[in-house]
C-alpha atoms as a PDB file:
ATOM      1  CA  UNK A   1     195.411  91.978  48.871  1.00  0.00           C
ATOM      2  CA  UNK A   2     196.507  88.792  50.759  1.00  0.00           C
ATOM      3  CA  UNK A   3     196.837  86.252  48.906  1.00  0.00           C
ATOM      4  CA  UNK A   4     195.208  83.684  51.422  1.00  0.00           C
ATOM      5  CA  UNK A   5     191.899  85.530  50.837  1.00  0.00           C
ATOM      6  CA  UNK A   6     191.368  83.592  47.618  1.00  0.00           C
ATOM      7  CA  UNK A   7     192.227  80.257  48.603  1.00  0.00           C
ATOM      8  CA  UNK A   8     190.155  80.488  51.903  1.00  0.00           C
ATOM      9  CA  UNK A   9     187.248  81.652  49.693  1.00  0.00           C
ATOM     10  CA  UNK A  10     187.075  79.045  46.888  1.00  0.00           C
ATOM     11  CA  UNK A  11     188.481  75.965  50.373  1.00  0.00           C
ATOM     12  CA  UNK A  12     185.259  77.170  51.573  1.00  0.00           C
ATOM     13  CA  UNK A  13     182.898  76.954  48.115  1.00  0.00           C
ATOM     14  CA  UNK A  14     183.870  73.554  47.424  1.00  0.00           C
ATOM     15  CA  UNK A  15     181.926  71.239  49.673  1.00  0.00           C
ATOM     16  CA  UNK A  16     178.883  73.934  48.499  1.00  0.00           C
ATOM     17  CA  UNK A  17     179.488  71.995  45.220  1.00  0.00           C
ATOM     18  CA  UNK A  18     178.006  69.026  45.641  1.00  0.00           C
ATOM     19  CA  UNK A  19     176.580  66.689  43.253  1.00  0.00           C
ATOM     20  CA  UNK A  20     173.305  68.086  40.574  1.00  0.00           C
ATOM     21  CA  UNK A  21     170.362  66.856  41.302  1.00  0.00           C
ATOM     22  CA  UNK A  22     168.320  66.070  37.922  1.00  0.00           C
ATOM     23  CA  UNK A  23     164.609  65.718  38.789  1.00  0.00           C
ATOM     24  CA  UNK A  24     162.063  63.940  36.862  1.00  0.00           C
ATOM     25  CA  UNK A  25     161.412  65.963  34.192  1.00  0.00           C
ATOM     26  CA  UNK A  26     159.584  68.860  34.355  1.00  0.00           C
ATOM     27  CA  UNK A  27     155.717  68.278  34.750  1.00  0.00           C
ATOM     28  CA  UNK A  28     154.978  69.246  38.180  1.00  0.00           C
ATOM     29  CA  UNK A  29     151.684  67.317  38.392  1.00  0.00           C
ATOM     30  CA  UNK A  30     150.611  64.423  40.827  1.00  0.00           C
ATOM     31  CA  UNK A  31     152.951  61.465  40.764  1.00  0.00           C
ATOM     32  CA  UNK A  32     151.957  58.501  38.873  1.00  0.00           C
ATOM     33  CA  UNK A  33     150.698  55.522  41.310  1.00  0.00           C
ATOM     34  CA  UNK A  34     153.146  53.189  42.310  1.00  0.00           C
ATOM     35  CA  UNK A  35     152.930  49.911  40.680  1.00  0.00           C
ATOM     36  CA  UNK A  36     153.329  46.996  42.886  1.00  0.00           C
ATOM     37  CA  UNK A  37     157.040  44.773  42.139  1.00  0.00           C
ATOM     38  CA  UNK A  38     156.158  41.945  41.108  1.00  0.00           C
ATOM     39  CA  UNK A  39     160.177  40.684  40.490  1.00  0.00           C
ATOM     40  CA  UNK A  40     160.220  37.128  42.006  1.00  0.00           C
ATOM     41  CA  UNK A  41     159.237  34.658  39.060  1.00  0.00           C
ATOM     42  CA  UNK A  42     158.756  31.052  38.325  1.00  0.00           C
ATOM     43  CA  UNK A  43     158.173  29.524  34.523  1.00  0.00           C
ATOM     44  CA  UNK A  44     157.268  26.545  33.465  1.00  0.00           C
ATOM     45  CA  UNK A  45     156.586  24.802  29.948  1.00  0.00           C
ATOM     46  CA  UNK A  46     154.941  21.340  29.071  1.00  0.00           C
ATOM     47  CA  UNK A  47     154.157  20.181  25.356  1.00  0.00           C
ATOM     48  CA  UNK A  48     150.430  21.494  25.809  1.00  0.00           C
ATOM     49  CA  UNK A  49     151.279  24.924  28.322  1.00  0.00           C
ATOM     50  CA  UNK A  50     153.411  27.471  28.903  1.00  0.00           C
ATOM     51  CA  UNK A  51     153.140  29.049  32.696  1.00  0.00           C
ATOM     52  CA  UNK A  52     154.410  32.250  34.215  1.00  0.00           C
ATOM     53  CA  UNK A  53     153.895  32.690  37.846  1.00  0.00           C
ATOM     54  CA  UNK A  54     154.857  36.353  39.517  1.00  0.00           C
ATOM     55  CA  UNK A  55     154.665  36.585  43.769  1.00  0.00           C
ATOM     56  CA  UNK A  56     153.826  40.305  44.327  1.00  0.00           C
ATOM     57  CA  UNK A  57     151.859  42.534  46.964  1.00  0.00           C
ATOM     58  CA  UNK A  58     148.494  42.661  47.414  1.00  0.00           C
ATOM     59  CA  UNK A  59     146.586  45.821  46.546  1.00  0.00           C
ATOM     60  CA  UNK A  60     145.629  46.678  50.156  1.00  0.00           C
ATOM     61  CA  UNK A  61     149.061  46.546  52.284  1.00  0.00           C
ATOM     62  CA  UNK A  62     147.563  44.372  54.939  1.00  0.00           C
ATOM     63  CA  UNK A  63     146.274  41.422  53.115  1.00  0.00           C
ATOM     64  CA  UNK A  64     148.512  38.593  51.881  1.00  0.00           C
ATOM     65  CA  UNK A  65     151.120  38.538  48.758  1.00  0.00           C
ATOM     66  CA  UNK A  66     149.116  37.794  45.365  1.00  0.00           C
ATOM     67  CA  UNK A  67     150.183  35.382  42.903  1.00  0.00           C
ATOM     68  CA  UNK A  68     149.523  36.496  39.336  1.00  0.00           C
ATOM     69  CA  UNK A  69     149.560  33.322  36.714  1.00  0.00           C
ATOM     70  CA  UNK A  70     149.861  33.814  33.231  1.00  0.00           C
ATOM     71  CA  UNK A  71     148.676  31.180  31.296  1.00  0.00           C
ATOM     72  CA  UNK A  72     149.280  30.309  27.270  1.00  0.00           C
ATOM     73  CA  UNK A  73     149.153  27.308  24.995  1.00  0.00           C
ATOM     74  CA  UNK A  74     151.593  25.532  22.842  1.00  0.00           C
ATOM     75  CA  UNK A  75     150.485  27.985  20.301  1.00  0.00           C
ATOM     76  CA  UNK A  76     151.428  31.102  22.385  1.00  0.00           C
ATOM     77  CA  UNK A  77     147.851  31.876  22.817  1.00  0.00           C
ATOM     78  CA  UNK A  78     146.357  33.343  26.033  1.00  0.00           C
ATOM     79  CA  UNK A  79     144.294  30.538  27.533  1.00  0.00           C
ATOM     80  CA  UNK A  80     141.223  32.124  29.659  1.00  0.00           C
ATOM     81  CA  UNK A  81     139.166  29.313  30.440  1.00  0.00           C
ATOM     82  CA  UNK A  82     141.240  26.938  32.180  1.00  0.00           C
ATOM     83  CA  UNK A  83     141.270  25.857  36.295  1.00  0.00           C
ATOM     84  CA  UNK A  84     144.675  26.228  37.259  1.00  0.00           C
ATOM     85  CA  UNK A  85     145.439  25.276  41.238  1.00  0.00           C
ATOM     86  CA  UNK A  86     148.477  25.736  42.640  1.00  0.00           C
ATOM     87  CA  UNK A  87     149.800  23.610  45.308  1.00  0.00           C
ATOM     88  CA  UNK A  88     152.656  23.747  48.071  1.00  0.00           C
ATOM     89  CA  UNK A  89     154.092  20.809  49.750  1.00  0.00           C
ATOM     90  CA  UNK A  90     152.131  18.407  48.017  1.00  0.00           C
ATOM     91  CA  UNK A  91     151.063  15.335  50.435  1.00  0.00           C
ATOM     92  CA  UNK A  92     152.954  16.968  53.658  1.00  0.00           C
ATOM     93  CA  UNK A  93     150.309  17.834  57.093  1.00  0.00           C
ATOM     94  CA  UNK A  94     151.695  21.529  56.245  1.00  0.00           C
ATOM     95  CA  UNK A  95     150.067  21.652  52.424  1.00  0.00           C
ATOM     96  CA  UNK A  96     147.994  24.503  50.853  1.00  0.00           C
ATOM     97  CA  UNK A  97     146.330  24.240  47.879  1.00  0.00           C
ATOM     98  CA  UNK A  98     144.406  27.755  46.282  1.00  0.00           C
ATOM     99  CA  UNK A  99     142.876  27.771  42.819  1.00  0.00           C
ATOM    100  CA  UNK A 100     143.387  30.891  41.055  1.00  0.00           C
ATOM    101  CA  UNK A 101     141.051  33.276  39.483  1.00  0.00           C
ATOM    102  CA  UNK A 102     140.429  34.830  36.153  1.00  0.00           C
ATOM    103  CA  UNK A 103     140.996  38.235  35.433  1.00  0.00           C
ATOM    104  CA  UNK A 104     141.804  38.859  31.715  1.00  0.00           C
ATOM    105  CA  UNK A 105     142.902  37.814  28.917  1.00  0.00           C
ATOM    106  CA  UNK A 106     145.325  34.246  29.851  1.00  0.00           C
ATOM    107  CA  UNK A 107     145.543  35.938  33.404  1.00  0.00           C
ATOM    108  CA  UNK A 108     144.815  34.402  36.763  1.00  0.00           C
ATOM    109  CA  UNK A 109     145.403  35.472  40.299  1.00  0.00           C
ATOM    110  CA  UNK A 110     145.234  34.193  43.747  1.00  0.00           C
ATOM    111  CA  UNK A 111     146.099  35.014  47.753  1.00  0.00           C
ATOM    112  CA  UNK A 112     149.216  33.186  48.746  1.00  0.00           C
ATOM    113  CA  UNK A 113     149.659  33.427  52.616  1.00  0.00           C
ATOM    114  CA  UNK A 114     152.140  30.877  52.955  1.00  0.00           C
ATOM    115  CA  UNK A 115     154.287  32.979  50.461  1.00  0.00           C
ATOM    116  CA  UNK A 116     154.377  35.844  52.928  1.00  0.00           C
ATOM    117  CA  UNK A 117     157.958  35.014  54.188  1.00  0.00           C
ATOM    118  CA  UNK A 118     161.072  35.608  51.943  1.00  0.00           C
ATOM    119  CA  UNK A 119     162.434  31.805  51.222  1.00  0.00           C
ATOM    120  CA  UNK A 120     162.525  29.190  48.558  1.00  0.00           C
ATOM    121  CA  UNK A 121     159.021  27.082  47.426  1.00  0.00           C
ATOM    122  CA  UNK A 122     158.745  24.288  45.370  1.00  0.00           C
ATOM    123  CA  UNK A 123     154.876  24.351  43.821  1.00  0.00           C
ATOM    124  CA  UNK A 124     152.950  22.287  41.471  1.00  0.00           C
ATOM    125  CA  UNK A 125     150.248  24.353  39.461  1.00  0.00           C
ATOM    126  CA  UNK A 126     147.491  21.552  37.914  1.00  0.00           C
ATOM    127  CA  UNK A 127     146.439  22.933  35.073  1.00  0.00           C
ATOM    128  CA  UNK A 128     143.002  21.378  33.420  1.00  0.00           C
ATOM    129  CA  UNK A 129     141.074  22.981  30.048  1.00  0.00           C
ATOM    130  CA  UNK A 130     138.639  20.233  28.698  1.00  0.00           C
ATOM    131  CA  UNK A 131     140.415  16.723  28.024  1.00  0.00           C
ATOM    132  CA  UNK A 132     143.597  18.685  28.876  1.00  0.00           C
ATOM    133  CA  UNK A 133     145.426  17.968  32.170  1.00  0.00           C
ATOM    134  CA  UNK A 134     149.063  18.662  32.891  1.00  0.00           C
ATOM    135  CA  UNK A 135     151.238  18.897  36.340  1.00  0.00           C
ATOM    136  CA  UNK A 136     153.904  21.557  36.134  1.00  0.00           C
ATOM    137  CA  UNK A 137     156.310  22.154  38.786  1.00  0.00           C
ATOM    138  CA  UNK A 138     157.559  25.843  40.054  1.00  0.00           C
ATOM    139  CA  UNK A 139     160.534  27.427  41.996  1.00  0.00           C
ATOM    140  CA  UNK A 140     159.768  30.469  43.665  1.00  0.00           C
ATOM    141  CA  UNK A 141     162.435  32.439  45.823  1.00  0.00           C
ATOM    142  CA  UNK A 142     160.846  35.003  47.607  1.00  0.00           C
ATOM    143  CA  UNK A 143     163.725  37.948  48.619  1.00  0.00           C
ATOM    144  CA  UNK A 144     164.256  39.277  51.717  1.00  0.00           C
ATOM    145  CA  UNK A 145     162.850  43.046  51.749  1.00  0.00           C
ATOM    146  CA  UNK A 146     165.146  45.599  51.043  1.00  0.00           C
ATOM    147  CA  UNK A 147     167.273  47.108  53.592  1.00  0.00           C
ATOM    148  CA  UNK A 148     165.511  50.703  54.706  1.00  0.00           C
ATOM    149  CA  UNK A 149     168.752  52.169  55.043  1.00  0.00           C
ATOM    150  CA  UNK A 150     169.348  52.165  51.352  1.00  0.00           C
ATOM    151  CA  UNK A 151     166.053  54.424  50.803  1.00  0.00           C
ATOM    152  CA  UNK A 152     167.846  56.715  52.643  1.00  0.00           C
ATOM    153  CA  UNK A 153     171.112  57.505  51.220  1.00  0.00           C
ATOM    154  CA  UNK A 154     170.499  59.860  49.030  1.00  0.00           C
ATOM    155  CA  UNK A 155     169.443  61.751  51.913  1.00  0.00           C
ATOM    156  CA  UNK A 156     171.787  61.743  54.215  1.00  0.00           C
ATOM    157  CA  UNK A 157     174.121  62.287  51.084  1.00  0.00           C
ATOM    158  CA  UNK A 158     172.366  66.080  51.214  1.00  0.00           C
ATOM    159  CA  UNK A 159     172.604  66.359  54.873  1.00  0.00           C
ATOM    160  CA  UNK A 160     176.870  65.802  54.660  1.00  0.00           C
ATOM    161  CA  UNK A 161     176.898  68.470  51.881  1.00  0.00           C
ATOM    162  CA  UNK A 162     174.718  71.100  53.890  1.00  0.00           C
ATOM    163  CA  UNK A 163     177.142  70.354  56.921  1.00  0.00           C
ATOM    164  CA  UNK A 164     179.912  70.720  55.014  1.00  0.00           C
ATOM    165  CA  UNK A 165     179.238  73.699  53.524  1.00  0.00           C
ATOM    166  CA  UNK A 166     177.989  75.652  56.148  1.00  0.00           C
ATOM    167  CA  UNK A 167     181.586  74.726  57.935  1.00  0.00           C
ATOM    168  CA  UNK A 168     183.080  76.084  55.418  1.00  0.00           C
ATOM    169  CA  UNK A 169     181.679  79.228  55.787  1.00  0.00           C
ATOM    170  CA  UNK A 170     182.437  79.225  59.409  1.00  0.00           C
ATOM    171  CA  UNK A 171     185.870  78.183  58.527  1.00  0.00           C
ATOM    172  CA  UNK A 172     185.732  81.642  56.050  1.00  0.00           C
ATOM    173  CA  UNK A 173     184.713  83.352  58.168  1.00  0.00           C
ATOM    174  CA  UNK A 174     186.746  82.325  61.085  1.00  0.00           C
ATOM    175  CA  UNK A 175     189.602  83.462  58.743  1.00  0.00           C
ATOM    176  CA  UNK A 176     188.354  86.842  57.926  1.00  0.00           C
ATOM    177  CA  UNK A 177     187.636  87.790  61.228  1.00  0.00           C
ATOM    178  CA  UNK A 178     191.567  86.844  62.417  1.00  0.00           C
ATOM    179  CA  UNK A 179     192.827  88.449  59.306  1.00  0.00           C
ATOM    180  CA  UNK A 180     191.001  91.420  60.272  1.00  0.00           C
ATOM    181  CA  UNK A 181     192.620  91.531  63.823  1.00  0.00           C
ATOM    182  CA  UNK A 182     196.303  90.876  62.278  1.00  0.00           C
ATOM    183  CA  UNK A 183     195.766  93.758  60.335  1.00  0.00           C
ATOM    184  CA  UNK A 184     194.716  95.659  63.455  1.00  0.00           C
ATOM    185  CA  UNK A 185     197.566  94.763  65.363  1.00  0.00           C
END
């Protein structure tokens, strides 16, 4: 046997090795829904409130970003039954003002259209519960979205592997087929 047989055989195997692909365990039921990202943050502390502010997506795709507000006290106690509004460029012709909503326990939410864009806001949430009134300011950077290309590595990844594979069965074969003929000859 020629000894060129084996080395065009395992030259053509190894782009067939590509990297494993581990999946996501092995329950093969719907997908759980995908929860909104809700990364860019803002906090803010006073002696009688603590403040988290998260810029996310709203629910339906088409409305505006939502601005979830999680409020405590100095005790680290959800506070439910405060007004909390939240303003952006306080005292300019270009200001918005929103109040937010209750929706659980210490949460609030509102629609933010002026936080649509990616960029950097300064806001001041007013926060009032009884007697209790306090000013706190908030920096928000909103990213840029993601590059699309990056959802699709992993794909095109696949595609070089497939290509590269099936050339090197051409290439094997290619080989055969003119080892063949020399041995005709």
């Amino acid at each position: 046997m020629n000894p060129l047989i084996p080395v065009l055989c395992l030259l053509a195997a190894l782009p067939l090795a590509g990297p494993a692909r581990a999946h996501e365990g092995h329950d093969h039921a719907e997908p759980p829904p995908v929860v909104a990202d809700w990364a860019p943050r803002a906090a803010a502390r006073s002696e009688l409130f603590d403040l988290v502010l998260a810029w996310g997506p709203a629910a339906d795709s088409a409305a505006p970003p939502e601005v979830r507000l999680w409020l405590d006290g100095a005790d680290n106690r959800p506070i439910s039954d405060a007004r909390i509004q939240l303003e952006l460029n306080a005292g300019q012709p270009d200001a918005w003002q929103a109040e937010a909503r209750p929706v659980g326990a210490g949460a609030y939410v509102l629609s933010a259209p002026p936080l649509a864009r990616p960029g950097s806001y300064a806001l001041t949430a007013t926060v009032t519960r009884g007697d209790d009134l306090d000013l706190l300011p908030l920096q928000l950077v909103v990213p840029a979205p993601a590059q699309a290309e990056a959802e699709h590595l992993p794909a095109l990844n696949a595609a070089w592997w497939s290509a590269a594979g099936l050339a090197g069965l051409l290439a094997l074969g290619a080989g055969l087929v003119w080892q063949q003929r020399r041995r005709a000859r």
